[in-house]
PDB file of N, CA and C in Angstrom:
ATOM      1  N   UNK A   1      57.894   5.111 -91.509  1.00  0.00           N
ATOM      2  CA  UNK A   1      58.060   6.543 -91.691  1.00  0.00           C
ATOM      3  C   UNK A   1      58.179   6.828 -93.192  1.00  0.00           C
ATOM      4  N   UNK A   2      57.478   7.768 -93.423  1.00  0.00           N
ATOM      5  CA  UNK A   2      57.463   8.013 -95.003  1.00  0.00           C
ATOM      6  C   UNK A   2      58.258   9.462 -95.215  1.00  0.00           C
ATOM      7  N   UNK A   3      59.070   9.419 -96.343  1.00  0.00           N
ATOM      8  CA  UNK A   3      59.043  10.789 -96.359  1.00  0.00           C
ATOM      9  C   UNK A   3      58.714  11.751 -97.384  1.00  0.00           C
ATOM     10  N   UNK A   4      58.631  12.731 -96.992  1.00  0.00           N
ATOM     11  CA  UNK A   4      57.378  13.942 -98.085  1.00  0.00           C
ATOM     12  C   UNK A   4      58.392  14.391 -98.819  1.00  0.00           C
ATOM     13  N   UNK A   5      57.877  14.675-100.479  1.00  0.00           N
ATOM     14  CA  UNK A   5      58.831  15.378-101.012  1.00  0.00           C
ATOM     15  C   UNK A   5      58.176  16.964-101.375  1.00  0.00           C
ATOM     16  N   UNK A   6      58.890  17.721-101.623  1.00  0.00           N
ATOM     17  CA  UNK A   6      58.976  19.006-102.191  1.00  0.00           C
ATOM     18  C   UNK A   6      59.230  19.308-102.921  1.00  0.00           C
ATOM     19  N   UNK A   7      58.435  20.488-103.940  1.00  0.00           N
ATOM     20  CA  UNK A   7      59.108  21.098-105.455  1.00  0.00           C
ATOM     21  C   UNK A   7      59.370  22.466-104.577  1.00  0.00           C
ATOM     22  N   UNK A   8      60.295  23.267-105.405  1.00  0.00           N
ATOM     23  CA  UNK A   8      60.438  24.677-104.688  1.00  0.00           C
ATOM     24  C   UNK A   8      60.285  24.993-106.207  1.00  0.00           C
ATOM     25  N   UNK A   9      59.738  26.791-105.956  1.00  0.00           N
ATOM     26  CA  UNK A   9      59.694  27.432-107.286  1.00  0.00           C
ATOM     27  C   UNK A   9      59.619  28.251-106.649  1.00  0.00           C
ATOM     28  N   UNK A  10      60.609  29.433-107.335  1.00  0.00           N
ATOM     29  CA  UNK A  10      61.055  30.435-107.390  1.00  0.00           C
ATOM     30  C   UNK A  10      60.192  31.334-108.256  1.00  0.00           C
ATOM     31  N   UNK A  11      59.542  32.149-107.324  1.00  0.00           N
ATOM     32  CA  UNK A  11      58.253  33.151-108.930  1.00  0.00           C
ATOM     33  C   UNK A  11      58.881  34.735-108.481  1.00  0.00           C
ATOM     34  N   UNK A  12      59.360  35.447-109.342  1.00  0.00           N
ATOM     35  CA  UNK A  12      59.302  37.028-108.987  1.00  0.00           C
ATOM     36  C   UNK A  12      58.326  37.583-108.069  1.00  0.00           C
ATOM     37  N   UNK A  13      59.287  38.315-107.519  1.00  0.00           N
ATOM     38  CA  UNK A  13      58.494  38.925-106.401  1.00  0.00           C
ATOM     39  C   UNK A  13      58.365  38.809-105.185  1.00  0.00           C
ATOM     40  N   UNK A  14      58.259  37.428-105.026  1.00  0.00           N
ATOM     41  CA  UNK A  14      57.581  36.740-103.814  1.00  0.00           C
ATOM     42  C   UNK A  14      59.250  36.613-103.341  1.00  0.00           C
ATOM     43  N   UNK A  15      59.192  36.522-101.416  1.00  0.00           N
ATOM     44  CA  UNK A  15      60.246  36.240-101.009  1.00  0.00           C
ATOM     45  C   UNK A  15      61.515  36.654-101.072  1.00  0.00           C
ATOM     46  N   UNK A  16      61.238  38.660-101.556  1.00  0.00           N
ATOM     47  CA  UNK A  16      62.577  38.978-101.888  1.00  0.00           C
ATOM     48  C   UNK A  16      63.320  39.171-103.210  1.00  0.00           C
ATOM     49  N   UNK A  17      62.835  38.128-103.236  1.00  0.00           N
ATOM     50  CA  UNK A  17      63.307  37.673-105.045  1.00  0.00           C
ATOM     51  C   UNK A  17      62.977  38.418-106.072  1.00  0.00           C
ATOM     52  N   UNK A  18      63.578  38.930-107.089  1.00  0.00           N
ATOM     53  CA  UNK A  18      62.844  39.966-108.326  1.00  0.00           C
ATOM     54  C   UNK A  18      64.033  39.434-109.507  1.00  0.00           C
ATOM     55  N   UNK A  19      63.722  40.254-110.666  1.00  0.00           N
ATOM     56  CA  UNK A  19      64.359  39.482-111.741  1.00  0.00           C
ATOM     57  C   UNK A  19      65.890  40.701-111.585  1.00  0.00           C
ATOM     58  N   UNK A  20      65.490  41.826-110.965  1.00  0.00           N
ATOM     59  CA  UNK A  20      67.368  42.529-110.764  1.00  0.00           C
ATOM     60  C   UNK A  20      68.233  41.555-110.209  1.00  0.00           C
ATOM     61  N   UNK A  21      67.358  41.245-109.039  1.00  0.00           N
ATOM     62  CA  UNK A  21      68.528  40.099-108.412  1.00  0.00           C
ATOM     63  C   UNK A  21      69.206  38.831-109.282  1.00  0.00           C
ATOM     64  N   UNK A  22      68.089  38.225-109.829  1.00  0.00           N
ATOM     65  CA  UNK A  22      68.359  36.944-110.823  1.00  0.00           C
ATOM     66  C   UNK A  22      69.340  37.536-111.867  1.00  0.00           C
ATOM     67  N   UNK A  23      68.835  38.744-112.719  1.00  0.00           N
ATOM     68  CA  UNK A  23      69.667  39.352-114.178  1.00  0.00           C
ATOM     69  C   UNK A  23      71.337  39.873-113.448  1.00  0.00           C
ATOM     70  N   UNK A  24      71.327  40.192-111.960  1.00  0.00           N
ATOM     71  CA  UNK A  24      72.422  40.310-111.612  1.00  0.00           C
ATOM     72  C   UNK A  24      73.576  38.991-111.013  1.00  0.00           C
ATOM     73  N   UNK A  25      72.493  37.730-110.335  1.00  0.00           N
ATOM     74  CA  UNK A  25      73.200  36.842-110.287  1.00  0.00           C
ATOM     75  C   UNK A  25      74.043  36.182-111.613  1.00  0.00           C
ATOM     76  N   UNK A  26      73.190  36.727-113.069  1.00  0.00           N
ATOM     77  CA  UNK A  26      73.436  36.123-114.125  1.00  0.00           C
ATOM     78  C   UNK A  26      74.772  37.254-115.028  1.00  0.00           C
ATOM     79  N   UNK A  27      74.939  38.362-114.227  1.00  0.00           N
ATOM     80  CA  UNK A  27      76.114  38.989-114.567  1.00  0.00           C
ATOM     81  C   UNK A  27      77.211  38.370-114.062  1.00  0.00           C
ATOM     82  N   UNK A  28      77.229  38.039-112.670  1.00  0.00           N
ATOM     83  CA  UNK A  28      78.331  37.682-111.825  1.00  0.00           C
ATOM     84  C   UNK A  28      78.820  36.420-112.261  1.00  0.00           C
ATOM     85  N   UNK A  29      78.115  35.415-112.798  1.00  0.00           N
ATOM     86  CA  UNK A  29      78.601  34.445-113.786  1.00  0.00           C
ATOM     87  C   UNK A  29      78.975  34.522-114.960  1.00  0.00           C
ATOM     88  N   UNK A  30      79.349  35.421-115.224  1.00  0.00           N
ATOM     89  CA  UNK A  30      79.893  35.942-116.906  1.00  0.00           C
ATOM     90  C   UNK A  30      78.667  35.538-117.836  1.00  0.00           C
ATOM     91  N   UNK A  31      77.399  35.466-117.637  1.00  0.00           N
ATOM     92  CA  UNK A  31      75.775  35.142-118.282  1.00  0.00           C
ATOM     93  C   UNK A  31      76.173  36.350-118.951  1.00  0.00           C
ATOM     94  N   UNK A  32      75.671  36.036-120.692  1.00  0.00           N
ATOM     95  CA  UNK A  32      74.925  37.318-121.509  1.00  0.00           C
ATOM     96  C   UNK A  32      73.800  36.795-121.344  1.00  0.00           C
ATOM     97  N   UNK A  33      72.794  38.307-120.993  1.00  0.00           N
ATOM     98  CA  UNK A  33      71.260  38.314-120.889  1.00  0.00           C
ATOM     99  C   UNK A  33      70.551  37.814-122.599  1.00  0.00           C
ATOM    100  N   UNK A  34      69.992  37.238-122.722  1.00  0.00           N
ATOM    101  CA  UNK A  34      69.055  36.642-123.837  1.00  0.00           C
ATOM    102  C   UNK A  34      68.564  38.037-124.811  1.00  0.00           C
ATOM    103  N   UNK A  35      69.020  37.761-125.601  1.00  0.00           N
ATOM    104  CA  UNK A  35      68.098  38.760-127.041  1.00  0.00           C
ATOM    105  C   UNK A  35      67.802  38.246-127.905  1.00  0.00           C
ATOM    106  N   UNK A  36      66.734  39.224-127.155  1.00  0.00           N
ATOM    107  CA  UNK A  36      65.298  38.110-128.807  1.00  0.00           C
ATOM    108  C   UNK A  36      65.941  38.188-130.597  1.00  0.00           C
ATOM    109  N   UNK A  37      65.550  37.884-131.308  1.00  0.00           N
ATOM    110  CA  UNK A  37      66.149  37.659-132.332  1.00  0.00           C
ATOM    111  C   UNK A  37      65.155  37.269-133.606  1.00  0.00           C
ATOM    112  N   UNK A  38      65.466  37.211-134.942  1.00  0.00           N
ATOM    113  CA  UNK A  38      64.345  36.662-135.846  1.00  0.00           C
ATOM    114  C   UNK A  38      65.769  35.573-136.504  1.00  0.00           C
ATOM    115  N   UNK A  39      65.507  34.006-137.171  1.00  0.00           N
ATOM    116  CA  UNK A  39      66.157  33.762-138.020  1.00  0.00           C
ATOM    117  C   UNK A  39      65.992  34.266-139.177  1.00  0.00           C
ATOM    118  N   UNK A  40      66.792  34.217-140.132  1.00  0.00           N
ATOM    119  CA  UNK A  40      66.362  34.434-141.533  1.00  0.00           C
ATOM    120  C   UNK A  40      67.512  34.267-142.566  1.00  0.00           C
ATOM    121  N   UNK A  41      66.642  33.590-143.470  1.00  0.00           N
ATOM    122  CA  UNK A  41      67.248  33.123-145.064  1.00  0.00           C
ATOM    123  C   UNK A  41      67.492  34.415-145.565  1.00  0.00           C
ATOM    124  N   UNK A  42      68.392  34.761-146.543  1.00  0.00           N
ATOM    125  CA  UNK A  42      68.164  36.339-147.068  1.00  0.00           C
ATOM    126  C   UNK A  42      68.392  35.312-148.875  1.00  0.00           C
ATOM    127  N   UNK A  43      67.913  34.996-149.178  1.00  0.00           N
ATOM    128  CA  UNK A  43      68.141  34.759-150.671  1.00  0.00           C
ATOM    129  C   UNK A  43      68.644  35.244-151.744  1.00  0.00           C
ATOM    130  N   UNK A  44      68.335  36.318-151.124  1.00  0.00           N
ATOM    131  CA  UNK A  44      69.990  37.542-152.117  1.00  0.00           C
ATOM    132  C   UNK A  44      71.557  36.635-152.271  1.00  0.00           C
ATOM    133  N   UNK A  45      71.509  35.994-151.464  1.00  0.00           N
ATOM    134  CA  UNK A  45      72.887  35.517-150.851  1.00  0.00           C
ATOM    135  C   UNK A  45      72.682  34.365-150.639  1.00  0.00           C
ATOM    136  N   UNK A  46      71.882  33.562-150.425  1.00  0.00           N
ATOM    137  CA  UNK A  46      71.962  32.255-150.071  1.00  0.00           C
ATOM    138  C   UNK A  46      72.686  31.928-148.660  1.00  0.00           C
ATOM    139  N   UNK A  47      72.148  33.028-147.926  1.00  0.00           N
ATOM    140  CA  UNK A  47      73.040  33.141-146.076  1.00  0.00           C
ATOM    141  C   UNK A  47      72.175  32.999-145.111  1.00  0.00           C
ATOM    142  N   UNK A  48      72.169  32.739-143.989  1.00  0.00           N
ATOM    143  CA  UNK A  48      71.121  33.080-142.836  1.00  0.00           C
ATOM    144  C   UNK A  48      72.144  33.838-142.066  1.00  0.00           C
ATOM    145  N   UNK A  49      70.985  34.718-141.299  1.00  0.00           N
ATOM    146  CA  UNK A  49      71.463  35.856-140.371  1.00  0.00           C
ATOM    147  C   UNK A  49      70.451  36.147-139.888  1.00  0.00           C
ATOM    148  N   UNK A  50      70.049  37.098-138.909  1.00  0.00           N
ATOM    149  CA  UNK A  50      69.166  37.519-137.709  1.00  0.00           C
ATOM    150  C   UNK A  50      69.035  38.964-138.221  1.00  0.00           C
ATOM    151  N   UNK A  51      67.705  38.906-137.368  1.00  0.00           N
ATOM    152  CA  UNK A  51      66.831  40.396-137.301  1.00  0.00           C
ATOM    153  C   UNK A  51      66.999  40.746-136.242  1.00  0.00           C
ATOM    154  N   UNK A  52      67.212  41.986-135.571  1.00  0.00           N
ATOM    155  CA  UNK A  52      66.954  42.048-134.133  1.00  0.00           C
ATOM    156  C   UNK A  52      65.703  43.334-133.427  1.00  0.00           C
ATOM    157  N   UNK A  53      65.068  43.094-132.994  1.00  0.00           N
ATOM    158  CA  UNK A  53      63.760  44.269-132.519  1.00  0.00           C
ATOM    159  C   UNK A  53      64.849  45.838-132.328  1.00  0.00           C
ATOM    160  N   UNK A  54      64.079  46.792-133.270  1.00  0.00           N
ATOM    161  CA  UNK A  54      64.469  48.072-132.974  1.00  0.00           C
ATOM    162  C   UNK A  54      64.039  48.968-131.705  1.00  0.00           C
ATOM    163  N   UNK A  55      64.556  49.792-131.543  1.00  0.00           N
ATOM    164  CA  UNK A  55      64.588  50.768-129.953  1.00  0.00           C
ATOM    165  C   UNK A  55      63.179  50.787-129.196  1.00  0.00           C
ATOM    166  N   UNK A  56      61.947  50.675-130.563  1.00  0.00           N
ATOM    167  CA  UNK A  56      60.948  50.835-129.808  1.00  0.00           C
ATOM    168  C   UNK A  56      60.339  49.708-129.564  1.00  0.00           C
ATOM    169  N   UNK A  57      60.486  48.531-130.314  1.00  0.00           N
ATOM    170  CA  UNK A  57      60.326  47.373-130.174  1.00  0.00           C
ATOM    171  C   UNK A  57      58.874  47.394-130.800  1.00  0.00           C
ATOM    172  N   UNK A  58      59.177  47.677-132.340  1.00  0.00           N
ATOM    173  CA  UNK A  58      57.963  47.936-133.500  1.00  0.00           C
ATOM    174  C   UNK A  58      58.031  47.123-134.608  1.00  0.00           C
ATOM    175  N   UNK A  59      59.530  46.392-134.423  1.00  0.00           N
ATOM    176  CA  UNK A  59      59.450  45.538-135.681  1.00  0.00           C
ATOM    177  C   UNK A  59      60.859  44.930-135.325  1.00  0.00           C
ATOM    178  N   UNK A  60      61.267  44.107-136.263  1.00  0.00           N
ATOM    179  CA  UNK A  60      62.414  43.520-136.434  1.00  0.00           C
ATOM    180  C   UNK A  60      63.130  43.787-137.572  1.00  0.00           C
ATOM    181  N   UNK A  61      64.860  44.161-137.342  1.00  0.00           N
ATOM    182  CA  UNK A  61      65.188  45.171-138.661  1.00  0.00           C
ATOM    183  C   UNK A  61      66.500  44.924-138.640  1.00  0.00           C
ATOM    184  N   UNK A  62      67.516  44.254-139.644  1.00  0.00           N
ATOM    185  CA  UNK A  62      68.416  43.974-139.901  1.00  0.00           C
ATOM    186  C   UNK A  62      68.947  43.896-141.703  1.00  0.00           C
ATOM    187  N   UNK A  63      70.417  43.495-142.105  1.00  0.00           N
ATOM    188  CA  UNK A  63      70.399  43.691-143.129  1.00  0.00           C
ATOM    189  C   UNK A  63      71.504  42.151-143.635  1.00  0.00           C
ATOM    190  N   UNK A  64      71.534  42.267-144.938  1.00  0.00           N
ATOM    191  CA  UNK A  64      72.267  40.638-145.682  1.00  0.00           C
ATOM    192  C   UNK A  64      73.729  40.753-144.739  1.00  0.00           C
ATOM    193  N   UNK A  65      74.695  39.603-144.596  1.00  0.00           N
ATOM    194  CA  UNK A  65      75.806  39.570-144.124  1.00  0.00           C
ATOM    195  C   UNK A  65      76.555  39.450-144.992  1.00  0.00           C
ATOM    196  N   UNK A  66      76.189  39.147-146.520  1.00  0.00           N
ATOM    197  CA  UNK A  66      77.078  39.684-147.517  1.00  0.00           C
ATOM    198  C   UNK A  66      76.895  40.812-148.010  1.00  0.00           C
ATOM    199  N   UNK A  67      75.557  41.110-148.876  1.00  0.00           N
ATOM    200  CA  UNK A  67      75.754  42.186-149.647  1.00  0.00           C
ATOM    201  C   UNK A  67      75.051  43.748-149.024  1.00  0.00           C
ATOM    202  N   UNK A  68      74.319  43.269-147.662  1.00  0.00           N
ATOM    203  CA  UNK A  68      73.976  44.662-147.126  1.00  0.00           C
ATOM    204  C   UNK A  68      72.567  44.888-147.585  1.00  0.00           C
ATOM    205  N   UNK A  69      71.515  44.121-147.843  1.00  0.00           N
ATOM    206  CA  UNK A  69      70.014  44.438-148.410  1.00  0.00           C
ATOM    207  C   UNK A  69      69.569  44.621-147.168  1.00  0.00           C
ATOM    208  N   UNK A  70      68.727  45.852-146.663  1.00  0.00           N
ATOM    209  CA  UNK A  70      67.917  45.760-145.815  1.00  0.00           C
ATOM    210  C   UNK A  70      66.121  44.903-145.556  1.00  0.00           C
ATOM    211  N   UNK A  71      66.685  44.739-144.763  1.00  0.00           N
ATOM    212  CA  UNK A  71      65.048  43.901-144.123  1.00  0.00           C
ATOM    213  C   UNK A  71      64.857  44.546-142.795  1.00  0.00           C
ATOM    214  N   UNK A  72      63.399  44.580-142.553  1.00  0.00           N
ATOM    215  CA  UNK A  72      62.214  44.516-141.776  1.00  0.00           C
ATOM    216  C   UNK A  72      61.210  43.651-141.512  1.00  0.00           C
ATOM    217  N   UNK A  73      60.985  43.257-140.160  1.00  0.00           N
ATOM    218  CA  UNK A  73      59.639  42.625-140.098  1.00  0.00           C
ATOM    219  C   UNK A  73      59.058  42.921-139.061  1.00  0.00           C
ATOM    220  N   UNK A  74      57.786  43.180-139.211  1.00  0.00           N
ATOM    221  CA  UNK A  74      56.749  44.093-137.818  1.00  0.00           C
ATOM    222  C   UNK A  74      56.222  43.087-137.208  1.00  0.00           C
ATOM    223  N   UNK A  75      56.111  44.045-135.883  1.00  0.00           N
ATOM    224  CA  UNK A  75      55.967  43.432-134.618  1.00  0.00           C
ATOM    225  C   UNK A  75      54.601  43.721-134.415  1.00  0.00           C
ATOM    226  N   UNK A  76      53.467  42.426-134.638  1.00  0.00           N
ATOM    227  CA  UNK A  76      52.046  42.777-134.513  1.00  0.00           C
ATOM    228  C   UNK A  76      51.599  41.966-133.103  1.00  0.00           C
ATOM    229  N   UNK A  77      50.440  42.206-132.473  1.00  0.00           N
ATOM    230  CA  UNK A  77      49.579  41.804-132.079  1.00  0.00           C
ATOM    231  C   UNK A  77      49.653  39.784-132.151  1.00  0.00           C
ATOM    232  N   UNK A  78      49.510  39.248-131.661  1.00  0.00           N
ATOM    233  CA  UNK A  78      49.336  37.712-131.628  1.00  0.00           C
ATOM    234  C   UNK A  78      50.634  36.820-131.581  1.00  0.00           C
ATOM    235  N   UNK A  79      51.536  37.622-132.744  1.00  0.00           N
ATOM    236  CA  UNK A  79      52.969  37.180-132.910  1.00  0.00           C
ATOM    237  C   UNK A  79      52.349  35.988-133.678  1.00  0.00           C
ATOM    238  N   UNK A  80      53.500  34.926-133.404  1.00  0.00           N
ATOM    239  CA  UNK A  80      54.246  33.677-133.850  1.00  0.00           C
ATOM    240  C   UNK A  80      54.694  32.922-133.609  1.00  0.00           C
ATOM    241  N   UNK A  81      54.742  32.109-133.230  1.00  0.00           N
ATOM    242  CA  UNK A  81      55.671  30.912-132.952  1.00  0.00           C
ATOM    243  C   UNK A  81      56.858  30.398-134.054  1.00  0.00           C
ATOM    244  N   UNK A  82      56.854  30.696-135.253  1.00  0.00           N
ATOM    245  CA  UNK A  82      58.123  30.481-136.055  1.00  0.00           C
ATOM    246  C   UNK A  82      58.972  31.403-135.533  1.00  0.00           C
ATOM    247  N   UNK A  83      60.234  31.068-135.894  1.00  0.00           N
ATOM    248  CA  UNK A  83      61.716  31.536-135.481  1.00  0.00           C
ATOM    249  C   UNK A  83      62.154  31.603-136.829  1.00  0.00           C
ATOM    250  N   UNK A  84      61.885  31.279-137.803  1.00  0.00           N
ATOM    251  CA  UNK A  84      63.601  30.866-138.791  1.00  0.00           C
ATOM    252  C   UNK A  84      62.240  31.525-140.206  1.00  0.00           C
ATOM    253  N   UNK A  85      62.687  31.924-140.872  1.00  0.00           N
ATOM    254  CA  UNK A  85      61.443  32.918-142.074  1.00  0.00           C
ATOM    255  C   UNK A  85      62.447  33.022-143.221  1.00  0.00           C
ATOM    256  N   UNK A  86      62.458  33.415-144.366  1.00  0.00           N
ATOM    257  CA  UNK A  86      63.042  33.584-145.231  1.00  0.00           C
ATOM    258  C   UNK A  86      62.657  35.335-146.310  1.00  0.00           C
ATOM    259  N   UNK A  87      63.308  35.501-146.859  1.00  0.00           N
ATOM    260  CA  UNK A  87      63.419  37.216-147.797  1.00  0.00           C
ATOM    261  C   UNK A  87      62.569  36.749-149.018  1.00  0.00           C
ATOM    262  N   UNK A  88      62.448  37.437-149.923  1.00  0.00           N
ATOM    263  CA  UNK A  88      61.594  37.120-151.319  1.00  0.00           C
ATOM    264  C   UNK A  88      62.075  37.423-152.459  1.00  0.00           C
TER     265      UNK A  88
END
């Protein structure tokens, strides 16, 4: 007798399942939901700190954690795969 194995996967949608249910199972565990984020060097300061996407989700826009310089970086078409960028 042999026995068969199984993968299960769970895809939205199917079976009930949607991501309210999942983003709510992930409340009831004290889960914070994931926000996207940019790294970044600010060289003003010699600090790293994060960008975070504005309301319309047109760019990424934050400022130094010491001295307060604002930054921006736009949100194009293709994106990126880097995470971590540096100021000029």
């Amino acid at each position: 007798m042999t026995s068969e194995r199984r993968d299960i996967v769970d895809i939205d949608g199917v079976h009930g399942k949607s991501s309210e249910s999942k983003r709510g199972d992930a409340k009831s565990r004290n889960e914070k939901p994931q926000r996207r984020f940019l790294s970044i060097l600010f060289r003003c300061c010699n600090t790293y700190g994060r960008l975070y996407p504005d309301a319309e989700r047109t760019r990424y826009e934050g400022r130094c954690p010491k001295c307060g310089a604002r930054v921006e970086a736009g949100i194009g078409p293709g994106g990126t795969n880097r995470n971590l960028f540096d100021t000029h």
